[in-house]
C-alpha atoms as a PDB file:
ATOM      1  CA  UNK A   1      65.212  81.599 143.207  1.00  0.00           C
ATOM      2  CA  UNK A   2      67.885  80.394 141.034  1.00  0.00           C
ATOM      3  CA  UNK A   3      70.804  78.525 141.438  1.00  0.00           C
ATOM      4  CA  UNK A   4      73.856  78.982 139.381  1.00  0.00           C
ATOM      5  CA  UNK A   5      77.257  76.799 139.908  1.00  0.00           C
ATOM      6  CA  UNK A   6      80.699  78.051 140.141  1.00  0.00           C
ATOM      7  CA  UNK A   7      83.671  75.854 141.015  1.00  0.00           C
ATOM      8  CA  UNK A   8      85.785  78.509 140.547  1.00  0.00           C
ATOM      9  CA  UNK A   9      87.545  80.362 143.543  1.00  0.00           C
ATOM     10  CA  UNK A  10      89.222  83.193 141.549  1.00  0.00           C
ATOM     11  CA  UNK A  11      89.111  85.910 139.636  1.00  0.00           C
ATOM     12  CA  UNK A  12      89.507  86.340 136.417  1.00  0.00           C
ATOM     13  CA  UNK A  13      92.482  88.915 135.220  1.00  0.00           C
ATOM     14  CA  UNK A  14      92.151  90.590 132.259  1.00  0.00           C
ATOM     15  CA  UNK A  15      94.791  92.183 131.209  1.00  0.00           C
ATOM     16  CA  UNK A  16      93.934  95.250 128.601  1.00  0.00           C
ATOM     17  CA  UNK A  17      97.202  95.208 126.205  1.00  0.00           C
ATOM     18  CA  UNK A  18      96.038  91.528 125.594  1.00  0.00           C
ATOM     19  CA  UNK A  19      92.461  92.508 124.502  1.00  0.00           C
ATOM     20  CA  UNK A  20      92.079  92.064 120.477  1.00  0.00           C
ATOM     21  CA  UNK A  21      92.776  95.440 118.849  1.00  0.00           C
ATOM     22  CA  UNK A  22      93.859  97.370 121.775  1.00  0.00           C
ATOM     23  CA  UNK A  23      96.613  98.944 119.836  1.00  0.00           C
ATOM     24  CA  UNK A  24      94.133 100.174 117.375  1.00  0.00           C
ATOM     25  CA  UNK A  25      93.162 102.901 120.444  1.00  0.00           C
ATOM     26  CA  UNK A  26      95.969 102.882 122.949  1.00  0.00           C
ATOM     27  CA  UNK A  27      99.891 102.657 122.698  1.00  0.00           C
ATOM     28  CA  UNK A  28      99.986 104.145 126.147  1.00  0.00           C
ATOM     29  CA  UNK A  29     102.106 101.542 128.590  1.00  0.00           C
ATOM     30  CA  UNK A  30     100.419 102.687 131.932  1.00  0.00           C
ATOM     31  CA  UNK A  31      96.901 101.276 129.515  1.00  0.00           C
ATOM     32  CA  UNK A  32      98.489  98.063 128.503  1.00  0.00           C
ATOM     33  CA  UNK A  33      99.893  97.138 131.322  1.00  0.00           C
ATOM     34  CA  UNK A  34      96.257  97.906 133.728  1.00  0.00           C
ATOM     35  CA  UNK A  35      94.506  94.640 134.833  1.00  0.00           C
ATOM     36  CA  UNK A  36      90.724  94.398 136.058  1.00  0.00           C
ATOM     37  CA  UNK A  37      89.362  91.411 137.974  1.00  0.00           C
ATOM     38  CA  UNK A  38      86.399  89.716 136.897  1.00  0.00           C
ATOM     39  CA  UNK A  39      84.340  87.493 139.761  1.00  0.00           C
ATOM     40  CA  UNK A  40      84.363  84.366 138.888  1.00  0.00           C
ATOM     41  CA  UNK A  41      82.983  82.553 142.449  1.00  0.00           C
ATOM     42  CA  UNK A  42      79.379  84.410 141.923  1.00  0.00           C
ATOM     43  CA  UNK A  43      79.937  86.058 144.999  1.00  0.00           C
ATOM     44  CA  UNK A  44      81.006  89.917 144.931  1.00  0.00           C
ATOM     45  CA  UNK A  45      78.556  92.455 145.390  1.00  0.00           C
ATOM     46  CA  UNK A  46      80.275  94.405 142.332  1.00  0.00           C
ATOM     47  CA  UNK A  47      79.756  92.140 139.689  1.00  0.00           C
ATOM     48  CA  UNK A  48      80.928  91.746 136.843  1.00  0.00           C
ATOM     49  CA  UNK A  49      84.654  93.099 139.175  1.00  0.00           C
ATOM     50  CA  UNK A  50      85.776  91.160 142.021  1.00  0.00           C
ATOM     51  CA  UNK A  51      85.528  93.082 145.242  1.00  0.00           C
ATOM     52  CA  UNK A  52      87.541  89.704 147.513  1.00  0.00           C
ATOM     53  CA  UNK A  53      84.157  88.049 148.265  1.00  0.00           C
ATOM     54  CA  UNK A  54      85.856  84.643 146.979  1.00  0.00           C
ATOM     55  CA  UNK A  55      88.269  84.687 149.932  1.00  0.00           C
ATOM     56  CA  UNK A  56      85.235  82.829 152.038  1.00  0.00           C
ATOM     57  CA  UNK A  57      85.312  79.952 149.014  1.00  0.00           C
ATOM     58  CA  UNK A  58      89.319  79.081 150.415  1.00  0.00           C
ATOM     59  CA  UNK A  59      88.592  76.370 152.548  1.00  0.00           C
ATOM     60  CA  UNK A  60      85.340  74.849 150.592  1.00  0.00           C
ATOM     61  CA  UNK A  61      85.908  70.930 151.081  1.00  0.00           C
ATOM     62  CA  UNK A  62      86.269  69.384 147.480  1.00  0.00           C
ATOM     63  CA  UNK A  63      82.506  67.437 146.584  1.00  0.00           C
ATOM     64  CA  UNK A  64      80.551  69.699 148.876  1.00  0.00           C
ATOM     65  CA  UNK A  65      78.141  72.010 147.596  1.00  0.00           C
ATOM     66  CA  UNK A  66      77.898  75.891 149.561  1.00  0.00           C
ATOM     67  CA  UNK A  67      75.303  78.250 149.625  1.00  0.00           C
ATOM     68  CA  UNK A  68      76.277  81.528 150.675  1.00  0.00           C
ATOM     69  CA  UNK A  69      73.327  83.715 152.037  1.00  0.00           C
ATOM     70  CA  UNK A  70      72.922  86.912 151.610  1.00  0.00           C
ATOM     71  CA  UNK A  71      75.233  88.230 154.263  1.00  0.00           C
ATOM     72  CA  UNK A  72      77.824  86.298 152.633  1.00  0.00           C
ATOM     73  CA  UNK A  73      77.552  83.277 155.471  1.00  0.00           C
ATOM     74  CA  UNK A  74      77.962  79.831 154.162  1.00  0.00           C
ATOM     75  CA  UNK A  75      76.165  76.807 154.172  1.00  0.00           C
ATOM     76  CA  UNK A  76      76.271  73.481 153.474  1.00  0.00           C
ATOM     77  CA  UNK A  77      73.923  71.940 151.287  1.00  0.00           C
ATOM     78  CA  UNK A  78      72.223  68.647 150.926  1.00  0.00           C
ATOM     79  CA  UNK A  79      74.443  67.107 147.446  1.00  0.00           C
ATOM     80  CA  UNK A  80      71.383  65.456 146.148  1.00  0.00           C
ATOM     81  CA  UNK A  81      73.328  66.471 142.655  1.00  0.00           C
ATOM     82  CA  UNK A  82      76.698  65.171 141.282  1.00  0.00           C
ATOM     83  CA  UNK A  83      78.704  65.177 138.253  1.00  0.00           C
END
């Protein structure tokens, strides 16, 4: 098993027309314009996109540490850990 931290409880959204060198293939608005969603919470079941899955992280209690099982239910875990 591993355990990996996120604190994060959003996506990421990339925009294209602000990737490096974009221009260099596409001058097409519709292109530029198009976002994509990275996961950043760990939790989406399309990773690397976000598929929502960090709308269960909105009410996480600030200091607490979650583990989400499986079937997406979370649990509180023993914070033997801190920063």
């Amino acid at each position: 098993m591993r355990i990996v931290r996120h604190d994060r409880n959003h996506p990421y959204a990339v925009k294209l027309g602000e990737l490096k060198g974009i221009n260099a293939i596409t001058n097409d608005p519709k292109l530029l314009n198009y976002e994509i969603h990275l996961c950043a919470c760990g939790l989406s079941q399309h990773k690397p996109f976000c598929d929502g899955s960090h709308a269960k992280t909105a009410n996480e209690e600030e200091g607490k540490i979650y583990i989400y099982d499986k079937d997406g239910v979370r649990h509180e875990a023993i914070n033997e850990y801190s920063d």
